[in-house]
N, C-alpha and C. Protein backbone atom coordinates (compact mmCIF):
# COMPACT_ATOMS: atom_id res chain seq x y z
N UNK A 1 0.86 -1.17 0.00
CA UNK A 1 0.00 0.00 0.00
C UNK A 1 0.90 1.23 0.00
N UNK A 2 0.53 2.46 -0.79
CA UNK A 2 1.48 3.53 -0.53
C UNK A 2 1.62 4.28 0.57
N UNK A 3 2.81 5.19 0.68
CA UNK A 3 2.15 5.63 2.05
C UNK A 3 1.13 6.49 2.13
N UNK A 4 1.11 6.58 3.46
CA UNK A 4 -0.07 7.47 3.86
C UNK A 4 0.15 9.33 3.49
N UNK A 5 -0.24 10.50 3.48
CA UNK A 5 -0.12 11.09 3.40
C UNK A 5 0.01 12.19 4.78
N UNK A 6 1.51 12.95 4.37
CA UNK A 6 1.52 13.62 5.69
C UNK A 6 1.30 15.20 5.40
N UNK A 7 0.85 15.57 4.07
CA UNK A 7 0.29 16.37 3.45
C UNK A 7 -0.73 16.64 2.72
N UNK A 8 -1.20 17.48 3.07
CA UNK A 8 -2.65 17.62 1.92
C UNK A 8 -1.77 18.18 0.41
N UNK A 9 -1.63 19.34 0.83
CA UNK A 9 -1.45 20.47 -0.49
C UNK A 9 -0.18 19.51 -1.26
N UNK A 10 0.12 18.68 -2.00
CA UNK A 10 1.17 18.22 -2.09
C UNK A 10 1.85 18.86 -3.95
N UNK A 11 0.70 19.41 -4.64
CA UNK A 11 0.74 19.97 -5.89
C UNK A 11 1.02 18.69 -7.00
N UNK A 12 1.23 17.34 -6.80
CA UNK A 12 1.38 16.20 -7.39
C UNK A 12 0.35 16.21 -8.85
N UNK A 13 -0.32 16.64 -8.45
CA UNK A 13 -2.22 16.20 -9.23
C UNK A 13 -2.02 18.03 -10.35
N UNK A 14 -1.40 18.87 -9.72
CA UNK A 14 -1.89 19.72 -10.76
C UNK A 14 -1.75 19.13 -12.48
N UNK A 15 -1.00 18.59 -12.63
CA UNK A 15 -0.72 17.72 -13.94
C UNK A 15 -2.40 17.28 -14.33
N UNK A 16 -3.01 16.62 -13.60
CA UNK A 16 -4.20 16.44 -14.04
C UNK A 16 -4.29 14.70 -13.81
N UNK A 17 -3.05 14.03 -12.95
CA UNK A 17 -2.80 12.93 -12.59
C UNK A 17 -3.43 12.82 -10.55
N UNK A 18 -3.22 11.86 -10.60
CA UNK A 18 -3.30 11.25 -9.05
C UNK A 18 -2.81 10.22 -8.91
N UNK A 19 -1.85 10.24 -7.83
CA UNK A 19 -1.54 8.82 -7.63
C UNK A 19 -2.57 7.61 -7.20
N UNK A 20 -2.17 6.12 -7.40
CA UNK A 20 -3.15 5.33 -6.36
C UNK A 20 -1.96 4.78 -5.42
N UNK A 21 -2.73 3.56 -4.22
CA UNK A 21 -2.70 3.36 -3.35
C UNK A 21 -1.02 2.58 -3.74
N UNK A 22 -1.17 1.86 -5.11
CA UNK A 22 0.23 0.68 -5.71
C UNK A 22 1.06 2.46 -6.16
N UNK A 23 1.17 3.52 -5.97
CA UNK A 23 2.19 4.54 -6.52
C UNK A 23 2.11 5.03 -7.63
N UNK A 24 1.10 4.17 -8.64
CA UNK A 24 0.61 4.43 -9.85
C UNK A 24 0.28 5.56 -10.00
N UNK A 25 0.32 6.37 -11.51
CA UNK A 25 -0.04 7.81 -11.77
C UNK A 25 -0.83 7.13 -12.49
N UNK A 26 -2.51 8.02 -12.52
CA UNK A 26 -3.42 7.65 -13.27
C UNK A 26 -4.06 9.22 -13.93
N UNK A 27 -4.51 9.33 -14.88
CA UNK A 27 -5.41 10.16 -15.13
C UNK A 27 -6.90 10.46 -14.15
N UNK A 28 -6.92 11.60 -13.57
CA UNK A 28 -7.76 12.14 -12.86
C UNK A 28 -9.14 11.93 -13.96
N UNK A 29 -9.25 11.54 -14.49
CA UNK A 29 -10.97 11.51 -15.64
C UNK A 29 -10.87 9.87 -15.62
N UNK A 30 -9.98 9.06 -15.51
CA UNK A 30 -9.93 7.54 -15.46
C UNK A 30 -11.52 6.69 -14.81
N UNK A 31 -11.62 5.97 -15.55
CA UNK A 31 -12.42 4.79 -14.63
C UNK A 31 -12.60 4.76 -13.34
N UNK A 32 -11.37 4.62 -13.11
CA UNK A 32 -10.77 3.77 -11.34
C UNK A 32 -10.85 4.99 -11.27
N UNK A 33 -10.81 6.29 -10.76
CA UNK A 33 -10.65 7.16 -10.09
C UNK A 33 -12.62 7.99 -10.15
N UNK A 34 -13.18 7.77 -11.07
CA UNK A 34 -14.41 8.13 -11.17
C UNK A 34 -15.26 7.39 -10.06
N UNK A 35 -15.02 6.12 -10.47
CA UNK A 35 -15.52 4.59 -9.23
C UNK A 35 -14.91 5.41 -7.31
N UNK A 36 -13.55 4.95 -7.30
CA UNK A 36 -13.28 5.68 -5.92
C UNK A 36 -14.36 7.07 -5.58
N UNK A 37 -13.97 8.27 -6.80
CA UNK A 37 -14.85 9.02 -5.83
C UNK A 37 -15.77 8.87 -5.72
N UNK A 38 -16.64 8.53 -6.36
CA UNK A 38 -18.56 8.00 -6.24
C UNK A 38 -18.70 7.39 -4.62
N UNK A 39 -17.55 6.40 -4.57
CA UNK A 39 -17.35 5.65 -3.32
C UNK A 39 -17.60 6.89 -2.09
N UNK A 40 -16.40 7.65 -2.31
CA UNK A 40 -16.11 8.35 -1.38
C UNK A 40 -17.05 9.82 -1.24
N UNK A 41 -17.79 9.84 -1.95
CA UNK A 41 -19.10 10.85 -2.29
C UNK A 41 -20.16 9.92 -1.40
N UNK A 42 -20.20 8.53 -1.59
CA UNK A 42 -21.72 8.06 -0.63
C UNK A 42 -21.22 8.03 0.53
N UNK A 43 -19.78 7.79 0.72
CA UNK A 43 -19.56 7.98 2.34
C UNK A 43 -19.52 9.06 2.91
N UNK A 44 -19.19 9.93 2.27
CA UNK A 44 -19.26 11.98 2.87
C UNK A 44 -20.61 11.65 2.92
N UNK A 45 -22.04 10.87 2.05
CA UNK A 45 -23.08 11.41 2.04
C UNK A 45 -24.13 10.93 3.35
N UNK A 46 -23.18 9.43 3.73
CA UNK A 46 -23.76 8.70 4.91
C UNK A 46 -23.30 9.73 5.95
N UNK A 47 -22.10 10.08 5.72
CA UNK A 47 -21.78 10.69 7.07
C UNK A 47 -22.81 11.99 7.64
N UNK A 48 -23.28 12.92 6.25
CA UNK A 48 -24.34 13.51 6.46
C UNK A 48 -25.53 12.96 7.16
N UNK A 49 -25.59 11.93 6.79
CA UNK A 49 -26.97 11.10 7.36
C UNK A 49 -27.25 10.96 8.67
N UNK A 50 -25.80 10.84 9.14
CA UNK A 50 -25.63 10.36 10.88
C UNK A 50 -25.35 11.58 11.36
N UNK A 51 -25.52 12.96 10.86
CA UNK A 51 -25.94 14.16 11.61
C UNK A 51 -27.64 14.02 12.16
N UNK A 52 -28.35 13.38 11.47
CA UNK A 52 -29.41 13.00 11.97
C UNK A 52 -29.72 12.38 12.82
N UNK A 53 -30.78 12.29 13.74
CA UNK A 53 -31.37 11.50 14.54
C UNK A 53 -31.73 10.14 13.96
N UNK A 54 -31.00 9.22 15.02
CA UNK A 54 -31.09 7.91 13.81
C UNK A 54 -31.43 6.79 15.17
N UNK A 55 -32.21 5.63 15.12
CA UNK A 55 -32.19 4.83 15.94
C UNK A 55 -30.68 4.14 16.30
N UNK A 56 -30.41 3.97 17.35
CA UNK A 56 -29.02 3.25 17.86
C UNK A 56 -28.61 2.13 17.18
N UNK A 57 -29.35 1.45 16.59
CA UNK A 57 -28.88 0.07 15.80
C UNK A 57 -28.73 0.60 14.64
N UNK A 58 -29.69 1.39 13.97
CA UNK A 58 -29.20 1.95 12.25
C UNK A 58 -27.60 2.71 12.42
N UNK A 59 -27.77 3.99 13.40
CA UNK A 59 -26.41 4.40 13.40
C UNK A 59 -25.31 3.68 13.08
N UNK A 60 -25.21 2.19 14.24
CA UNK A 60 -24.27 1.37 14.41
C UNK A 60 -23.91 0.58 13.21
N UNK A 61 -24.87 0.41 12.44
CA UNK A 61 -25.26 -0.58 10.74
C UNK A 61 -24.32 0.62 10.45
N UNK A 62 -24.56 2.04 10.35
CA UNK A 62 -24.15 3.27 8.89
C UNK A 62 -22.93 3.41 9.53
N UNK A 63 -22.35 3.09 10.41
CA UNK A 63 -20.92 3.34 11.14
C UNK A 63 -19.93 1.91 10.25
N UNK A 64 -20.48 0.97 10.89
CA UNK A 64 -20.02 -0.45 10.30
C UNK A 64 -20.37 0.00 8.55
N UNK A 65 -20.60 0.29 7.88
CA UNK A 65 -21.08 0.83 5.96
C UNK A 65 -19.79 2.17 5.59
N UNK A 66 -19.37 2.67 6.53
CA UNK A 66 -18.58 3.63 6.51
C UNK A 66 -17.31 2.92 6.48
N UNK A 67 -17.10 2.49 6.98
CA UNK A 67 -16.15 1.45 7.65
C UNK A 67 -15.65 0.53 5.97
N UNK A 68 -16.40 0.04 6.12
CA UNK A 68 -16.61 -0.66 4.87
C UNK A 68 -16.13 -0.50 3.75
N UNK A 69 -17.00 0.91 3.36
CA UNK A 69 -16.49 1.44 2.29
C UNK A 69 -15.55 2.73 2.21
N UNK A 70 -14.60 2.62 2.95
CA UNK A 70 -13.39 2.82 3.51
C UNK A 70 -12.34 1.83 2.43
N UNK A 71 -13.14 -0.13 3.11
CA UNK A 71 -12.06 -0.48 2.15
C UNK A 71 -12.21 -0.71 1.19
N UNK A 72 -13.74 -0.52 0.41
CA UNK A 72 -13.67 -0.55 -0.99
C UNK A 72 -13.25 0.72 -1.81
N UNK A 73 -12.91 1.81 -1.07
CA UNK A 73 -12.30 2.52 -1.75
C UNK A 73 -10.77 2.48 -1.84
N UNK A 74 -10.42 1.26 -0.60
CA UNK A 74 -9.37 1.02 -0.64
C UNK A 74 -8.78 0.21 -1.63
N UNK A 75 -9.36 -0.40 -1.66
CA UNK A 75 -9.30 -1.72 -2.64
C UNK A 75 -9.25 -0.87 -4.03
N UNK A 76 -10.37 -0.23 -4.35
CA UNK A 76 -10.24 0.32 -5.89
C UNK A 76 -9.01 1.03 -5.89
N UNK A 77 -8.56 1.25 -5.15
CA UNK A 77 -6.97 2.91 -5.33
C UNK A 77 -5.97 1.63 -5.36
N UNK A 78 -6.01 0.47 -5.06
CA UNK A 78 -5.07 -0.44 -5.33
C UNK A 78 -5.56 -1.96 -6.64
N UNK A 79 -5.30 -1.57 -8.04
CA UNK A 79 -5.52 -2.61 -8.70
C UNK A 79 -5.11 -3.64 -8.21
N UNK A 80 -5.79 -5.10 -8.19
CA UNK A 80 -5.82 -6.18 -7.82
C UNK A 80 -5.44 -6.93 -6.28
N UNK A 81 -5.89 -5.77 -5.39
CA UNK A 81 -6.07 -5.42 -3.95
C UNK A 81 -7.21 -5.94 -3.38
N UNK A 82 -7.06 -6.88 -2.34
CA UNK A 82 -8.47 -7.35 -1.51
C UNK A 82 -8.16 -6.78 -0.50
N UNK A 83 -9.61 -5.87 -0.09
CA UNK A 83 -10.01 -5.52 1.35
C UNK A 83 -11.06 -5.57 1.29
N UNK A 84 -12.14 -5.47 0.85
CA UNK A 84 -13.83 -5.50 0.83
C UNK A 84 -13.63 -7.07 1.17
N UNK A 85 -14.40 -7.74 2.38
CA UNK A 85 -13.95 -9.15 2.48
C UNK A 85 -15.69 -9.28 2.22
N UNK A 86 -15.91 -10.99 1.73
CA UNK A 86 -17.69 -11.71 1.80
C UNK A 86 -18.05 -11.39 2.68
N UNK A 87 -17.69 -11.14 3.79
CA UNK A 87 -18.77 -11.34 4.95
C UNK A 87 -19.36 -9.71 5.16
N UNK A 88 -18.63 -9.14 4.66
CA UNK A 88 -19.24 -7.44 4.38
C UNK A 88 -20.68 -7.62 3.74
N UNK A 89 -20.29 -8.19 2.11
CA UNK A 89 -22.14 -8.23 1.88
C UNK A 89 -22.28 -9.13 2.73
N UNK A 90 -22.13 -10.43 3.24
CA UNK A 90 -23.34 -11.09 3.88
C UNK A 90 -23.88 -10.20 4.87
N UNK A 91 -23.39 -9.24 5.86
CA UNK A 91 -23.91 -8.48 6.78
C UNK A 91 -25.03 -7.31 6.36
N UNK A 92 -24.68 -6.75 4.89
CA UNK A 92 -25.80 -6.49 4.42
C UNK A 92 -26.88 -7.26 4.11
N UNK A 93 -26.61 -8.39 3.37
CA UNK A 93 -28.03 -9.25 3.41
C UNK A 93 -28.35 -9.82 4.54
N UNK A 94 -27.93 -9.50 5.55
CA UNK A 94 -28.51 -9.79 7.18
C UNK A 94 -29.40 -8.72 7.91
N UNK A 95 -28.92 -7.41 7.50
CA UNK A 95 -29.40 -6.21 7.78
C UNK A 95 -30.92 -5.82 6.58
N UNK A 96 -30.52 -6.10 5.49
CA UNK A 96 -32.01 -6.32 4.84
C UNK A 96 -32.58 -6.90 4.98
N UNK A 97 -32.61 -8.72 5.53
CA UNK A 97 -34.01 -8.81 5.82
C UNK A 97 -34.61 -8.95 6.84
N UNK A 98 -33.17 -8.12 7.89
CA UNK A 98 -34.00 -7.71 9.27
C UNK A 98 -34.71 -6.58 9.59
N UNK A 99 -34.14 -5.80 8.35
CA UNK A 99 -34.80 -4.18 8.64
C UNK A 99 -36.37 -4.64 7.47
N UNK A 100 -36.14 -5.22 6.69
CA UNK A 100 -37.48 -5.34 5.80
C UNK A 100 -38.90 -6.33 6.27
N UNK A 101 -38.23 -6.71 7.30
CA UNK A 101 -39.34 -8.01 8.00
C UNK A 101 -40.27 -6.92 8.96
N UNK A 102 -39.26 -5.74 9.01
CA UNK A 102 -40.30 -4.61 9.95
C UNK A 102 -41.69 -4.04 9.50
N UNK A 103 -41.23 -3.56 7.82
CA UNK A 103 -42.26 -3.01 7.07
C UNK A 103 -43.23 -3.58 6.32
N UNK A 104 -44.41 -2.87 6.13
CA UNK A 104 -45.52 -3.48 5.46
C UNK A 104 -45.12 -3.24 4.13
N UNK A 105 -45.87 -4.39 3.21
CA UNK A 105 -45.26 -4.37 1.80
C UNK A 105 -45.95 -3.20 0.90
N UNK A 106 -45.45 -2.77 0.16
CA UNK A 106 -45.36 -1.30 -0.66
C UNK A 106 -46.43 -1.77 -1.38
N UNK A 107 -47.64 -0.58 -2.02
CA UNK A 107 -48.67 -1.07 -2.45
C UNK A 107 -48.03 0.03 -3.76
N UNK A 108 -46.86 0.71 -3.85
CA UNK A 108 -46.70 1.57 -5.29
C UNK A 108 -45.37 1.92 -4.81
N UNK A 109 -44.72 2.60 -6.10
CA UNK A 109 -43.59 3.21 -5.83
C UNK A 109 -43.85 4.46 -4.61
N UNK A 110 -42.67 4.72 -4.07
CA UNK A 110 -42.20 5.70 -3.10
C UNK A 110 -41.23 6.71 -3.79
N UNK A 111 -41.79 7.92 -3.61
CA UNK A 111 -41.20 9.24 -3.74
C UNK A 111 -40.10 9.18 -2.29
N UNK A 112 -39.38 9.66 -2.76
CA UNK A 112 -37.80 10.35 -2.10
C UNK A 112 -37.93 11.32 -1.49
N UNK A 113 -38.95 10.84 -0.40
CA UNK A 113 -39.46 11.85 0.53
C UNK A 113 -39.69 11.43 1.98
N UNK A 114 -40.28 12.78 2.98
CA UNK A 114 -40.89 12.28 3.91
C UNK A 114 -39.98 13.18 4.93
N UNK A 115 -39.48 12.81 5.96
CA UNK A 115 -38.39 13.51 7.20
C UNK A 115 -36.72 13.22 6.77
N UNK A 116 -36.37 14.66 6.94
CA UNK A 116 -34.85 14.78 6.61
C UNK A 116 -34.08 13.51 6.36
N UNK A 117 -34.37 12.64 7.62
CA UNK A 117 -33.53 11.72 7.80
C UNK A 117 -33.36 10.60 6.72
N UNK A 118 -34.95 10.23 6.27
CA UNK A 118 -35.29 9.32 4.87
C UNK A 118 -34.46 9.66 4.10
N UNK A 119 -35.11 11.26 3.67
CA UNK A 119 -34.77 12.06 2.40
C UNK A 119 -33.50 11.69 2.29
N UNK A 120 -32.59 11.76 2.95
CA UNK A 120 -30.82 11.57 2.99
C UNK A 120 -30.69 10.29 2.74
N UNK A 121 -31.22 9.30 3.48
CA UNK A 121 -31.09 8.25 3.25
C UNK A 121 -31.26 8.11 1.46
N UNK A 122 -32.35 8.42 1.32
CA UNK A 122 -32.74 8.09 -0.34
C UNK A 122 -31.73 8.73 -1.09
N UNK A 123 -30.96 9.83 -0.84
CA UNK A 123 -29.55 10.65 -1.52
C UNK A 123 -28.68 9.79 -1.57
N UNK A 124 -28.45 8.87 -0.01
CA UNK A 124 -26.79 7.87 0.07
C UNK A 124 -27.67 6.44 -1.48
N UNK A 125 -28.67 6.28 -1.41
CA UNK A 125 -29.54 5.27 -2.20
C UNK A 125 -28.60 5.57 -3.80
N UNK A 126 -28.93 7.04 -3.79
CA UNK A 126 -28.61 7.53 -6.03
C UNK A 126 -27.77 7.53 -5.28
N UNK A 127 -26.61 8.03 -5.09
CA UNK A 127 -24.82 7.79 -4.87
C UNK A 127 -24.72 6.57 -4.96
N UNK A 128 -24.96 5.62 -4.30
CA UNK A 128 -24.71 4.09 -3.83
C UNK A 128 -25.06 3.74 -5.62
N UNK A 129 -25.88 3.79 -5.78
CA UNK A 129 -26.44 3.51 -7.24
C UNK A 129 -25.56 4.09 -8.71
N UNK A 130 -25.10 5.21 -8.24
CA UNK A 130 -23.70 5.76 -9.34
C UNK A 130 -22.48 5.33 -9.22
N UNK A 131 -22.21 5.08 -7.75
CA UNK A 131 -21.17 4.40 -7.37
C UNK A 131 -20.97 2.64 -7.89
N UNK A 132 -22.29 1.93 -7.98
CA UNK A 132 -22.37 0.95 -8.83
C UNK A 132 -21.83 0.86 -10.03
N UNK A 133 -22.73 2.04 -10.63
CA UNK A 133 -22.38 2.00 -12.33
C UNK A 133 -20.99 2.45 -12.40
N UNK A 134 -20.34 2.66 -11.59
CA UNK A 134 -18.85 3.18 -12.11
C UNK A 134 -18.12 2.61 -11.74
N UNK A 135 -18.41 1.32 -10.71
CA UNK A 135 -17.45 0.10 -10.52
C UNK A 135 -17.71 -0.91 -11.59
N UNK A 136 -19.06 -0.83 -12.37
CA UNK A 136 -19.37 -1.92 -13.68
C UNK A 136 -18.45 -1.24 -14.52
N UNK A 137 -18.19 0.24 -14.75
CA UNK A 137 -18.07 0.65 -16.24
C UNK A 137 -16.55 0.41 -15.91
N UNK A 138 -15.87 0.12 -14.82
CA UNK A 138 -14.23 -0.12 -14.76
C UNK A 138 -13.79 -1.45 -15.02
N UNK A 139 -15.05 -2.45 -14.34
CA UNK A 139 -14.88 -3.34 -14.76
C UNK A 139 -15.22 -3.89 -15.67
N UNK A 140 -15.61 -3.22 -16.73
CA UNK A 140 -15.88 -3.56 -17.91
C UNK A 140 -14.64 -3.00 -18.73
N UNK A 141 -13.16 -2.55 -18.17
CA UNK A 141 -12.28 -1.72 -18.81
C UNK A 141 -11.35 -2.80 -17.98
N UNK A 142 -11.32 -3.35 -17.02
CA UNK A 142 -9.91 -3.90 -16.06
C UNK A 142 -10.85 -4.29 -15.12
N UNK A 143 -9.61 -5.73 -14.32
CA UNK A 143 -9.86 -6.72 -13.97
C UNK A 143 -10.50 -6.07 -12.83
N UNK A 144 -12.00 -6.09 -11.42
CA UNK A 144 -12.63 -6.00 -10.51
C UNK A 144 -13.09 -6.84 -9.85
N UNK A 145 -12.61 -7.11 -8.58
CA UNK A 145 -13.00 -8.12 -7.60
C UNK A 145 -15.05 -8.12 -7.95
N UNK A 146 -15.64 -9.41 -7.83
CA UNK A 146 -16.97 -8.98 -8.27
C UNK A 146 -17.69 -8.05 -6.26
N UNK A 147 -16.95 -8.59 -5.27
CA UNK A 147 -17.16 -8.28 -3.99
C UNK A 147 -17.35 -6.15 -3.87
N UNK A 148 -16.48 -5.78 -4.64
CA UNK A 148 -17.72 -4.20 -4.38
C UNK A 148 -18.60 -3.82 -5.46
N UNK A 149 -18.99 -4.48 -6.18
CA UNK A 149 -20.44 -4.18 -6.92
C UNK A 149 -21.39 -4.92 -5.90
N UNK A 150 -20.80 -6.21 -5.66
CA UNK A 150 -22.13 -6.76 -4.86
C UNK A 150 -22.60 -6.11 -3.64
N UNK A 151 -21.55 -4.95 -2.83
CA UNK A 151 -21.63 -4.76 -1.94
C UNK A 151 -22.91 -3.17 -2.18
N UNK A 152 -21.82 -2.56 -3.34
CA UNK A 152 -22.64 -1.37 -3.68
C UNK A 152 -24.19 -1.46 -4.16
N UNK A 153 -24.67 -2.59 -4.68
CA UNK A 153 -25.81 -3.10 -4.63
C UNK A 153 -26.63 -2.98 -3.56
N UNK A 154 -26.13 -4.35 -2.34
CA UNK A 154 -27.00 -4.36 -1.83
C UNK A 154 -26.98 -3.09 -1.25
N UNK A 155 -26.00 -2.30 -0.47
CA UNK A 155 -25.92 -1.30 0.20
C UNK A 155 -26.98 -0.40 -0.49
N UNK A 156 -27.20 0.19 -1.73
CA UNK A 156 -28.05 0.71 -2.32
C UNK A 156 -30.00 0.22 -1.70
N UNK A 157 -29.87 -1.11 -2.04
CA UNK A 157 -30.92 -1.54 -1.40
C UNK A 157 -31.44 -1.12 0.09
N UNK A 158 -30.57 -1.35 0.36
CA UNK A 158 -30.34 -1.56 2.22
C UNK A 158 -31.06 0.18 2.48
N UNK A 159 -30.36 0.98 1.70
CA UNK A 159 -30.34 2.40 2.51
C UNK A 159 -32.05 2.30 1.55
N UNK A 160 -32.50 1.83 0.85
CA UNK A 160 -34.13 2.08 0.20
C UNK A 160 -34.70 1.71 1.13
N UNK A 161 -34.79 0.75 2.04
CA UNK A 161 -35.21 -0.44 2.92
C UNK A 161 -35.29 1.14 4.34
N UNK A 162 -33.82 1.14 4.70
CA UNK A 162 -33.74 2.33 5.94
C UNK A 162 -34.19 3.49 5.80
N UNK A 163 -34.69 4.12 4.22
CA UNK A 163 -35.39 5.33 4.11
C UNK A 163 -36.96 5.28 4.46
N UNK A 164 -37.39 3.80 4.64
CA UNK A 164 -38.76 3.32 4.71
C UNK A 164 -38.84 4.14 6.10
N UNK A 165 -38.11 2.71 7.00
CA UNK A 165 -37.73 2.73 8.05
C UNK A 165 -37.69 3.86 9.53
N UNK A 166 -36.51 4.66 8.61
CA UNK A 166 -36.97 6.18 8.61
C UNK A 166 -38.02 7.04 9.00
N UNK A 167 -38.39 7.04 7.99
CA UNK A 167 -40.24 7.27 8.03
C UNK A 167 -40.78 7.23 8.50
N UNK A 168 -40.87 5.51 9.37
CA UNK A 168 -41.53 5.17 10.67
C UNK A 168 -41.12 6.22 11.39
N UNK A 169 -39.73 6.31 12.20
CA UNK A 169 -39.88 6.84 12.96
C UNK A 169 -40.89 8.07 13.39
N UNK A 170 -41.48 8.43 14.79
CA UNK A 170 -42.52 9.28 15.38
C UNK A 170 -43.53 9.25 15.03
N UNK A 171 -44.15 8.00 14.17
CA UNK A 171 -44.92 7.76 13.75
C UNK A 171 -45.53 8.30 11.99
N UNK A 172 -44.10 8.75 11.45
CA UNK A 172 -44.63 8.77 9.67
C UNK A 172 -44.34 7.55 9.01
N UNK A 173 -44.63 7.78 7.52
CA UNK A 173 -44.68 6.45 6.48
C UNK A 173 -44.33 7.21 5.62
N UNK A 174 -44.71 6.42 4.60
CA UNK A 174 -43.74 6.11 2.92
C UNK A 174 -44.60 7.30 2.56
N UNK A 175 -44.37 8.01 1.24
CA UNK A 175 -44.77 8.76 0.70
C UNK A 175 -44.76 8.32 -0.46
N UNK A 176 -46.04 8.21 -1.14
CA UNK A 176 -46.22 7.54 -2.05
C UNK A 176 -46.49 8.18 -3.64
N UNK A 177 -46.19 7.78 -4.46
CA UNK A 177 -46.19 8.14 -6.00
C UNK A 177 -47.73 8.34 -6.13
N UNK A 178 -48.74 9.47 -6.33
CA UNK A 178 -49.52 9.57 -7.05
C UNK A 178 -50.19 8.40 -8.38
N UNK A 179 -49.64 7.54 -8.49
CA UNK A 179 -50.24 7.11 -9.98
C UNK A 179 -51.62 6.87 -10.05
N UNK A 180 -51.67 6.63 -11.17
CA UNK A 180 -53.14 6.39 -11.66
C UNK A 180 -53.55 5.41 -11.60
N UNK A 181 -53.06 4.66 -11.46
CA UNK A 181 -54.03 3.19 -10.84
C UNK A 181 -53.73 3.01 -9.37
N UNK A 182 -53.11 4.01 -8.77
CA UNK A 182 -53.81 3.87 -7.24
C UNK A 182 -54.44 4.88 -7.03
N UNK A 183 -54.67 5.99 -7.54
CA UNK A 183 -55.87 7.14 -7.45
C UNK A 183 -57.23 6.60 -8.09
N UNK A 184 -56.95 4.68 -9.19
CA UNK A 184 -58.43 4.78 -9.20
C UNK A 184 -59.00 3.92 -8.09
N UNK A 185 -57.62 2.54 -8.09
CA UNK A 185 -57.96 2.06 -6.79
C UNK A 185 -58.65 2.57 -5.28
N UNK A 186 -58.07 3.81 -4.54
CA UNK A 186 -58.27 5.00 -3.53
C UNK A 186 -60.03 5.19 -4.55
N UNK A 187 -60.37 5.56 -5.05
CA UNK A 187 -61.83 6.00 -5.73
C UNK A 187 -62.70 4.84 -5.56
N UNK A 188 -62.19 3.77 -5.91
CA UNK A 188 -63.62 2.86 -5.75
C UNK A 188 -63.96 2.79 -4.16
């Protein structure tokens, strides 16, 4: 791994390069460097999240997700680098269908709404979701462990599931899409 940095301002990058984690100079517009920041954009965006009032077990889930994707951004800044380990997603698919066994099943799509806390949640959701597509579009350019797409997946899921969740809290719910076949359904 390279070293760590004992400087910010280091002027390295004005070139229009960045190093990664193996010492490598890459182009700042690259694949691998688009993927990392997406990464590191949903984790600034979780971290927003946990300015919120959050139940003690979700916090502890978005602390452990931070954590996480820590090392999948680690992992991407180092080609052919394992740190995202299996048992990362399995803990997401442990956390989905413990947080989803809570809620009643969706009778329509849900608007990206409701109390701050959702709303954010549903923000880390599209990041998590861009952050996907830009670990496919690298690995569709160079070799990618399949372990952080699967992770950025479910994680995507997971935070749809905790924006529900959310909601509950103080007693709100889902906010639901207007359509037309549940405005005729609601009529009869």
């Amino acid at each position: 791994m390279g070293q760590r940095l004992t400087q910010i301002a280091t002027r390295t990058g004005d070139s229009g390069t960045t190093g990664l984690g193996d010492n490598t100079r890459v182009s700042k517009d690259s694949l691998r460097v688009h993927a990392m920041g997406d990464v590191d954009e949903l984790n600034s965006h979780l971290g927003l999240l946990m300015c919120e009032e959050l139940p003690p077990d979700v916090r502890e889930l978005l602390v452990e997700v931070q954590h996480q994707l820590f090392n999948l951004g680690g992992e991407l800044s180092i080609p052919g680098f394992e740190l995202l380990k299996a048992d990362a997603v399995l803990a997401l698919d442990e956390a989905l269908a413990h947080y989803n066994a809570q809620l009643p099943r969706l009778q329509e799509f849900i608007l990206p709404a409701g109390n701050r806390a959702a709303s954010q949640a549903h923000v880390c959701r599209t990041v998590a979701r861009r952050a996907e597509r830009a670990v496919v579009a690298l690995g569709g350019a160079e070799p990618v462990r399949d372990a952080p797409r699967h992770y950025l997946n479910r994680l995507s899921d997971l935070l749809f599931v905790l924006s529900r969740v959310l909601n509950r809290m103080n007693g709100g719910g889902d906010v639901y899409w207007k359509s037309e076949r549940l405005s005729r359904a609601e009529g009869e």
